[in-house]
N, C-alpha and C. Protein backbone atom coordinates (compact mmCIF):
# COMPACT_ATOMS: atom_id res chain seq x y z
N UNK A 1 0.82 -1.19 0.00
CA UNK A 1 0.00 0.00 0.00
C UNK A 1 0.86 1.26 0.00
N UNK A 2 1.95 1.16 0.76
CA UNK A 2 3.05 2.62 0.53
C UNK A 2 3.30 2.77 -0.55
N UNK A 3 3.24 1.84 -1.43
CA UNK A 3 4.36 1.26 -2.13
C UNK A 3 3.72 2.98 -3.68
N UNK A 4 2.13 2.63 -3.39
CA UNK A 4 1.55 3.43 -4.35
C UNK A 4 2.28 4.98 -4.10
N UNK A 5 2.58 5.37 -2.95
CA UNK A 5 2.84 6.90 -2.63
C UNK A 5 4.26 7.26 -3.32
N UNK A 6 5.32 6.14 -4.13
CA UNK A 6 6.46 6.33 -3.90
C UNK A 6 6.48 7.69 -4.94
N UNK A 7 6.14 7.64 -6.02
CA UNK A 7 5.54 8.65 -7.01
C UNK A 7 5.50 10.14 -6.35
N UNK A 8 4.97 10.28 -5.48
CA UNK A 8 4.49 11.57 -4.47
C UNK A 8 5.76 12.32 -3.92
N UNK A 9 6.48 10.81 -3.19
CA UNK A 9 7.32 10.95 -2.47
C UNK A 9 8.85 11.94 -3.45
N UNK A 10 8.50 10.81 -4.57
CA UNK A 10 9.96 11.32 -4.86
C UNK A 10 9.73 12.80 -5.92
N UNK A 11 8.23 13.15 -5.94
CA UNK A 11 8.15 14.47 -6.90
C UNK A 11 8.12 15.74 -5.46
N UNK A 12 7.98 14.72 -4.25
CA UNK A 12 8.21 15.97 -2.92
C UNK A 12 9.85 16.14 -2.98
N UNK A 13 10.53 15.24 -3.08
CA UNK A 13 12.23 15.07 -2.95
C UNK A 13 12.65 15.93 -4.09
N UNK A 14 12.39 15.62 -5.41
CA UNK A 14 12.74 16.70 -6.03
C UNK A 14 12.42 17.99 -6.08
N UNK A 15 11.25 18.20 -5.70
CA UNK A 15 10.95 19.72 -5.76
C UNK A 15 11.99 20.68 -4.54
N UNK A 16 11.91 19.63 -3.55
CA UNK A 16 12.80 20.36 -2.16
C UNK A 16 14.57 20.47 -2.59
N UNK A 17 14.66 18.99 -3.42
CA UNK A 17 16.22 19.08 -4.21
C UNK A 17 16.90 20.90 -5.22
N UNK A 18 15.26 20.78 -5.73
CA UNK A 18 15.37 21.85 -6.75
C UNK A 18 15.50 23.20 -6.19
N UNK A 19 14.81 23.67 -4.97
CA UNK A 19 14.79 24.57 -4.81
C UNK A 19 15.99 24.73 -3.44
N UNK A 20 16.21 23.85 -2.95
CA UNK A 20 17.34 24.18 -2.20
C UNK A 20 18.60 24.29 -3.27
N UNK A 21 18.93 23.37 -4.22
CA UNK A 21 19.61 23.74 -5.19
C UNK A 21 20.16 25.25 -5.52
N UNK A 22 18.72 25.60 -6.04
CA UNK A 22 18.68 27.29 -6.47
C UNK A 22 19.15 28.04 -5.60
N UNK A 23 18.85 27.73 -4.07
CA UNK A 23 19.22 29.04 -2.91
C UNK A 23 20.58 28.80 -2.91
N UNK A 24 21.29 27.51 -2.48
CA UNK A 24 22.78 27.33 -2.63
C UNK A 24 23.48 27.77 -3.71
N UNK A 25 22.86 27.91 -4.66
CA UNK A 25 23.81 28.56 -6.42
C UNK A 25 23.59 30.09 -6.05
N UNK A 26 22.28 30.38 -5.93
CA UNK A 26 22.22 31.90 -5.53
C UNK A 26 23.30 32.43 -4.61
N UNK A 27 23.33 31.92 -3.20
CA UNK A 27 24.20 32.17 -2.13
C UNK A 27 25.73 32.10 -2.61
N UNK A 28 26.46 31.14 -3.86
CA UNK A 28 27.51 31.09 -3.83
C UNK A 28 27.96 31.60 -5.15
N UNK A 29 26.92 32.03 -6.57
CA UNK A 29 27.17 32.77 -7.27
C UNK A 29 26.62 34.07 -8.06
N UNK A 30 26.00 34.59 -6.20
CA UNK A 30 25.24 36.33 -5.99
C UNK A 30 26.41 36.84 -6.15
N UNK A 31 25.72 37.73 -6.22
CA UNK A 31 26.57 39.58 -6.19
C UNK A 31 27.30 39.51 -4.97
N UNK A 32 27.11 38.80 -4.05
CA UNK A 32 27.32 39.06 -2.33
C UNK A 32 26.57 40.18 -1.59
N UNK A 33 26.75 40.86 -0.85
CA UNK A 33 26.49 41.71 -0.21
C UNK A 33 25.73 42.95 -0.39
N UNK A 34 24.68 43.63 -0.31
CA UNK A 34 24.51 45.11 -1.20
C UNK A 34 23.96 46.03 0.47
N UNK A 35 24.83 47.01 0.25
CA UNK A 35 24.57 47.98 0.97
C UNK A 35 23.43 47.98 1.88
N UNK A 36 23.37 48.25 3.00
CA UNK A 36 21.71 48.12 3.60
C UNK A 36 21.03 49.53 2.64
N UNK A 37 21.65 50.72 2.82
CA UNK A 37 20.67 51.45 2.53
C UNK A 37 20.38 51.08 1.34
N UNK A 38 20.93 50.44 -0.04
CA UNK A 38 20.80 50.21 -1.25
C UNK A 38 19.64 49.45 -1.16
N UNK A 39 19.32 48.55 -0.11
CA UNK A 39 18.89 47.18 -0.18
C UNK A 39 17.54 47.70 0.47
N UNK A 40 17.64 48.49 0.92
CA UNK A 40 15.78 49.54 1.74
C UNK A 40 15.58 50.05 1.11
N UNK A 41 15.77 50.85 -0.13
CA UNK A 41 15.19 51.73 -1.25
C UNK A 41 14.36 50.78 -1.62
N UNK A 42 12.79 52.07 -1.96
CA UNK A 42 11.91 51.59 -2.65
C UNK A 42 12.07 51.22 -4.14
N UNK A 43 12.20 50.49 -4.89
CA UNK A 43 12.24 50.65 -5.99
C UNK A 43 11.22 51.05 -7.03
N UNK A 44 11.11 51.93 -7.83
CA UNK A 44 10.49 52.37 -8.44
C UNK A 44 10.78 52.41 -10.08
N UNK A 45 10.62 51.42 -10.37
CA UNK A 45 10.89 50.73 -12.08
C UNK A 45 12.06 51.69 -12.12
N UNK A 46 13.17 51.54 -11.49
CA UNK A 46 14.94 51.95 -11.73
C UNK A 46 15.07 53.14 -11.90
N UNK A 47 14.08 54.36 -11.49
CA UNK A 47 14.27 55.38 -11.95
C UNK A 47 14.16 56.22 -10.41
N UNK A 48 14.68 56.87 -10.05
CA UNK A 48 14.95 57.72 -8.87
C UNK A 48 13.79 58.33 -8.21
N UNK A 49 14.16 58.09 -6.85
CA UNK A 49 12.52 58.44 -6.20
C UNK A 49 12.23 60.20 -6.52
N UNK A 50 10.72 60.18 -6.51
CA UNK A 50 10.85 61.66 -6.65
C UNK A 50 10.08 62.10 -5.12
N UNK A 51 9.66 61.58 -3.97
CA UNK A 51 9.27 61.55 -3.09
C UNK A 51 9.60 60.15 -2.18
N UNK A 52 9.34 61.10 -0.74
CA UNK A 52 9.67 60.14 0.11
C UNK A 52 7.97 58.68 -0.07
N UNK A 53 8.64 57.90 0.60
CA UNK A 53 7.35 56.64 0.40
C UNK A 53 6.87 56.53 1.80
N UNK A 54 7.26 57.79 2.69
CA UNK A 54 6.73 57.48 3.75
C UNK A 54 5.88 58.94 4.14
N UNK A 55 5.35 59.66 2.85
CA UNK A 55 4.41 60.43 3.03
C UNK A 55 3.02 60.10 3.58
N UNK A 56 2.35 61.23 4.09
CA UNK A 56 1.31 60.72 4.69
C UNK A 56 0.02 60.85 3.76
N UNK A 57 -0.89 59.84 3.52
CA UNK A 57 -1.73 59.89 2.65
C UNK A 57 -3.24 60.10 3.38
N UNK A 58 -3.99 61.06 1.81
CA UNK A 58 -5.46 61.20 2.46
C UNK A 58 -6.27 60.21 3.31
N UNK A 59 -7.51 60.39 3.70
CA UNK A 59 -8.37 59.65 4.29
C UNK A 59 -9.29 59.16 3.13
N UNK A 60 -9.07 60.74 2.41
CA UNK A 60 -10.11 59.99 1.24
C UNK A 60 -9.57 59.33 0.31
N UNK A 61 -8.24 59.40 0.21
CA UNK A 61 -7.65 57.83 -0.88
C UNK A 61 -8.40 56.19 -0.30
N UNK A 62 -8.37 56.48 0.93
CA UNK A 62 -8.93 55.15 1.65
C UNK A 62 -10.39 54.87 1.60
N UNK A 63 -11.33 55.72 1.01
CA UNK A 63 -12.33 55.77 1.63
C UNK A 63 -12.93 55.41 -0.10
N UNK A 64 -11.93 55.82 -0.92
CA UNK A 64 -12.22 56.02 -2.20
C UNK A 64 -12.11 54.24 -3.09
N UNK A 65 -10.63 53.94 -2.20
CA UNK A 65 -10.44 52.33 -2.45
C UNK A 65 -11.45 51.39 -1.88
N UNK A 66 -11.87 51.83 -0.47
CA UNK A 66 -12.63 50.78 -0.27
C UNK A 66 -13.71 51.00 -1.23
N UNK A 67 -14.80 51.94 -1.47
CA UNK A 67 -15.75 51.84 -1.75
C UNK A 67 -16.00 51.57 -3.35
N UNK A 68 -14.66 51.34 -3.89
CA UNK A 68 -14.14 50.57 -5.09
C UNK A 68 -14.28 48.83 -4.96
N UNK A 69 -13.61 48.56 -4.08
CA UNK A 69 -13.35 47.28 -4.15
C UNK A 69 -14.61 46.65 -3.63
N UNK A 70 -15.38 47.35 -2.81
CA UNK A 70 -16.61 46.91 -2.34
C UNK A 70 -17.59 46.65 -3.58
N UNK A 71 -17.57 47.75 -4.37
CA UNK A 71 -18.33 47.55 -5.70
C UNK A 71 -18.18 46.96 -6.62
N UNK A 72 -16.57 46.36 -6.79
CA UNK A 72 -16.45 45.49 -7.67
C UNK A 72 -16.28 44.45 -7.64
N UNK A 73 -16.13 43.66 -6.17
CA UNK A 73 -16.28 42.33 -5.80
C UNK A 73 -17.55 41.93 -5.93
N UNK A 74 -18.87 43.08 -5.58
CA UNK A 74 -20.43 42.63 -5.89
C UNK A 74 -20.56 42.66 -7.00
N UNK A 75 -20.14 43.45 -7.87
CA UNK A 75 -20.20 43.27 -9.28
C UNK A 75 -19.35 41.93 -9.72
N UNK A 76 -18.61 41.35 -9.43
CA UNK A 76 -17.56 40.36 -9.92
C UNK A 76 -18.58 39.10 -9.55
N UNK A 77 -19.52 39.35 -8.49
CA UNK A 77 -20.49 38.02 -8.21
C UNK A 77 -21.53 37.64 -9.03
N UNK A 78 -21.50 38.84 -10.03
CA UNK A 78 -22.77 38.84 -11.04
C UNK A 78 -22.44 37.57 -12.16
N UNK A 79 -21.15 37.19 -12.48
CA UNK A 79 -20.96 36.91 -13.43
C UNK A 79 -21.05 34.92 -12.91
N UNK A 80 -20.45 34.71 -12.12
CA UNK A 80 -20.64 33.39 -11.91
C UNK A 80 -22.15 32.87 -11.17
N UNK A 81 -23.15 33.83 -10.81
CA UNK A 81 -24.51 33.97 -11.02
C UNK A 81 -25.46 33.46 -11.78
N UNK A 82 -24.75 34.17 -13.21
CA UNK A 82 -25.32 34.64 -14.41
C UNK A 82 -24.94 32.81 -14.63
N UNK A 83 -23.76 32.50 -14.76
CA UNK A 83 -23.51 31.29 -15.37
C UNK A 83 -24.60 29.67 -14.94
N UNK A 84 -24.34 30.25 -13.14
CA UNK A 84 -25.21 29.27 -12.82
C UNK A 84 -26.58 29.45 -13.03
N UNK A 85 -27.30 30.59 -13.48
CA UNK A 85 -28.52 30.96 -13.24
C UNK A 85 -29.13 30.45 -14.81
N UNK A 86 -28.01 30.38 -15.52
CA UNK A 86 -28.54 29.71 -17.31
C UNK A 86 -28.74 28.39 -16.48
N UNK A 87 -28.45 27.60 -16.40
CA UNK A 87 -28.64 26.31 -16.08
C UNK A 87 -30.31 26.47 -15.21
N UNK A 88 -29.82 27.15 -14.11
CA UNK A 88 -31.52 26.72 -12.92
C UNK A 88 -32.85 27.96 -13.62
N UNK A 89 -32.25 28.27 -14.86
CA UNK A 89 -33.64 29.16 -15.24
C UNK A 89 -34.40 28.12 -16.20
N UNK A 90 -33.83 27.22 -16.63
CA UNK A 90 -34.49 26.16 -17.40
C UNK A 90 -35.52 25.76 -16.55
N UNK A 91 -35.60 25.56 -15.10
CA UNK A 91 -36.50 24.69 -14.45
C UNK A 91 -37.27 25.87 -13.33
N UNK A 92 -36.64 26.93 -12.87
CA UNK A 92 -37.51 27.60 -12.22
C UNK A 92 -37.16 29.30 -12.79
N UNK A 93 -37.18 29.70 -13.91
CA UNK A 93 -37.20 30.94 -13.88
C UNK A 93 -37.23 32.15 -12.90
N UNK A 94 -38.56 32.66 -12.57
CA UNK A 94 -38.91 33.42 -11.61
C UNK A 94 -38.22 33.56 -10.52
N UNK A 95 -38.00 32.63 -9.73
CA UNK A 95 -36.74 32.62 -8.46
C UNK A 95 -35.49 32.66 -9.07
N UNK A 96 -35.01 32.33 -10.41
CA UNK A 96 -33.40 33.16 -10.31
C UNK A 96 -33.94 34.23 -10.45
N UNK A 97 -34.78 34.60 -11.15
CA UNK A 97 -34.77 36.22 -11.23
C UNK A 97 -34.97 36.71 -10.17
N UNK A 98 -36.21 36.42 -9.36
CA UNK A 98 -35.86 37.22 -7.59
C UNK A 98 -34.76 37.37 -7.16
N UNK A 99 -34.07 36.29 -7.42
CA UNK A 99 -32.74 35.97 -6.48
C UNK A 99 -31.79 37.71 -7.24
N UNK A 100 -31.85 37.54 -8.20
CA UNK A 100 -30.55 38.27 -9.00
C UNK A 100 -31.41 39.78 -8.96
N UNK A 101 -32.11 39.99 -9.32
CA UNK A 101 -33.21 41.25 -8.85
C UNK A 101 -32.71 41.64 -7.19
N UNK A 102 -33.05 40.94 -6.22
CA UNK A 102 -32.55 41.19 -5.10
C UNK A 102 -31.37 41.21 -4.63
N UNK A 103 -30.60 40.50 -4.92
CA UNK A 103 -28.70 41.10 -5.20
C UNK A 103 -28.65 42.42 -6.06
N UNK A 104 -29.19 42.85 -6.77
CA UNK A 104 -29.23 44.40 -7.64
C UNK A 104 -30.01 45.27 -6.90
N UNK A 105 -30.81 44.74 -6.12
CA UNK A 105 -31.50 46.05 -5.11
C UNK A 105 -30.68 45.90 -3.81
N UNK A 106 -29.96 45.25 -3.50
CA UNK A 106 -29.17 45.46 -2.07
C UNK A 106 -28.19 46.05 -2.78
N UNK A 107 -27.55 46.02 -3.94
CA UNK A 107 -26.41 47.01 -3.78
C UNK A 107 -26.65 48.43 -4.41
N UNK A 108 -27.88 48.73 -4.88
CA UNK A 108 -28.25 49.91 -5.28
C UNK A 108 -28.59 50.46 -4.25
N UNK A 109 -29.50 49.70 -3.09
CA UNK A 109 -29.09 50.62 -1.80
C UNK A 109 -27.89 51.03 -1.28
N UNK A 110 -27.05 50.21 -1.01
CA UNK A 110 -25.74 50.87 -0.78
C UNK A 110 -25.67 51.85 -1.29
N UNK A 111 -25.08 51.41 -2.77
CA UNK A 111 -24.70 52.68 -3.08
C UNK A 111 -25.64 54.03 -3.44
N UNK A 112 -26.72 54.16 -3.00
CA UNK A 112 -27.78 55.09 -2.60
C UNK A 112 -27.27 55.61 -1.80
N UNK A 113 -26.98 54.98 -0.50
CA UNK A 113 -26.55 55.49 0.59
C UNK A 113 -25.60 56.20 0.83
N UNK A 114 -24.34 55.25 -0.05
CA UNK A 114 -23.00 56.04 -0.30
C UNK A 114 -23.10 57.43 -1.19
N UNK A 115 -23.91 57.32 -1.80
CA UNK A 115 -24.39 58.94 -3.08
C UNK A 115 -24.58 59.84 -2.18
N UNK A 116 -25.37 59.38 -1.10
CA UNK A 116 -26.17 60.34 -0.26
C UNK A 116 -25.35 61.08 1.02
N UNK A 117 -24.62 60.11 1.38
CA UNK A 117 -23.38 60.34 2.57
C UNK A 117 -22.47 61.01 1.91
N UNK A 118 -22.32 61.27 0.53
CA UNK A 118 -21.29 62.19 0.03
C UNK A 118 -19.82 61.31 -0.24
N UNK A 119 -19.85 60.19 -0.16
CA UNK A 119 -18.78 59.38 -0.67
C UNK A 119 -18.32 59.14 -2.03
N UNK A 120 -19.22 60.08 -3.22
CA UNK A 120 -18.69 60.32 -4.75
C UNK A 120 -18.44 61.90 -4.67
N UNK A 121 -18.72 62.81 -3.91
CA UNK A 121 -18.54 63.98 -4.22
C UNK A 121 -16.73 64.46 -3.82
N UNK A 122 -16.37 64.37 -4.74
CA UNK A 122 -14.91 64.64 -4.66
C UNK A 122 -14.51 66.06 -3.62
N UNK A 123 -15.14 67.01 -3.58
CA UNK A 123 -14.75 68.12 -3.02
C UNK A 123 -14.97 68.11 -1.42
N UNK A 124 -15.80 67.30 -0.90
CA UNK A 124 -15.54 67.15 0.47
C UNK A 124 -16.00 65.83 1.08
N UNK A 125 -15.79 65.26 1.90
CA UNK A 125 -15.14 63.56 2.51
C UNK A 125 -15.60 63.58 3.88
N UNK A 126 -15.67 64.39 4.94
CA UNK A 126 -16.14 64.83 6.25
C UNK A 126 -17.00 63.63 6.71
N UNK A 127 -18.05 63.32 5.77
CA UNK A 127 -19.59 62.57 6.35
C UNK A 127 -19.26 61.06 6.71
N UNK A 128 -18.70 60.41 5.56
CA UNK A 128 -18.46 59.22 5.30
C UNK A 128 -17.71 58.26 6.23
């Protein structure tokens, strides 16, 4: 009965062979050493910082991402929905459509809410 795992075993042995491999070649034919401060720079596609990276950023950059990602993860649910909902509309129509109707009215409230709290109006952020 082991006998079936040996397959497993030896594609675990090589993978651990391979990559310890790589760190030992790295370690003995790197660059060696690089500066600490060299080695803490942000890099910025090789071209010289033009600001520090430890500026302090708005509230409303944050407020602006979330209420991005919030909208497009509910939007991103529409689509594997949609896929399963071809299949179960063959046999009950009406309830996918409630179903998907009512996922489109919970997030139109939201973002009702968010319209209303002032979370698209770019010129002031205070409410939200």
């Amino acid at each position: 009965m082991l006998g079936q795992y040996i397959p497993v075993f030896m594609a675990i042995g090589f993978a651990a062979a391979v990559a310890g491999g790589m760190i030992g070649l790295s370690m003995l034919l790197g660059r060696g050493r690089i500066a600490y401060q060299r080695q803490t720079e942000t890099y910025e596609s090789g071209m010289l910082l033009l600001d520090s990276g430890r500026k302090r950023v708005s509230v409303k950059f944050f407020i602006v991402a979330m209420v991005f990602i919030i909208f497009d993860v509910e939007v991103a649910f529409l689509f594997p929905w949609a896929v399963a909902a071809r299949e179960a509309a063959k046999s009950d129509p009406t309830t996918v459509l409630a179903v998907g109707l009512t996922f489109l009215a919970v997030l139109a409230i939201g973002f009702v809410y968010l319209w209303r709290q002032g979370a698209f109006d770019w010129a002031r952020r205070e409410r939200v």
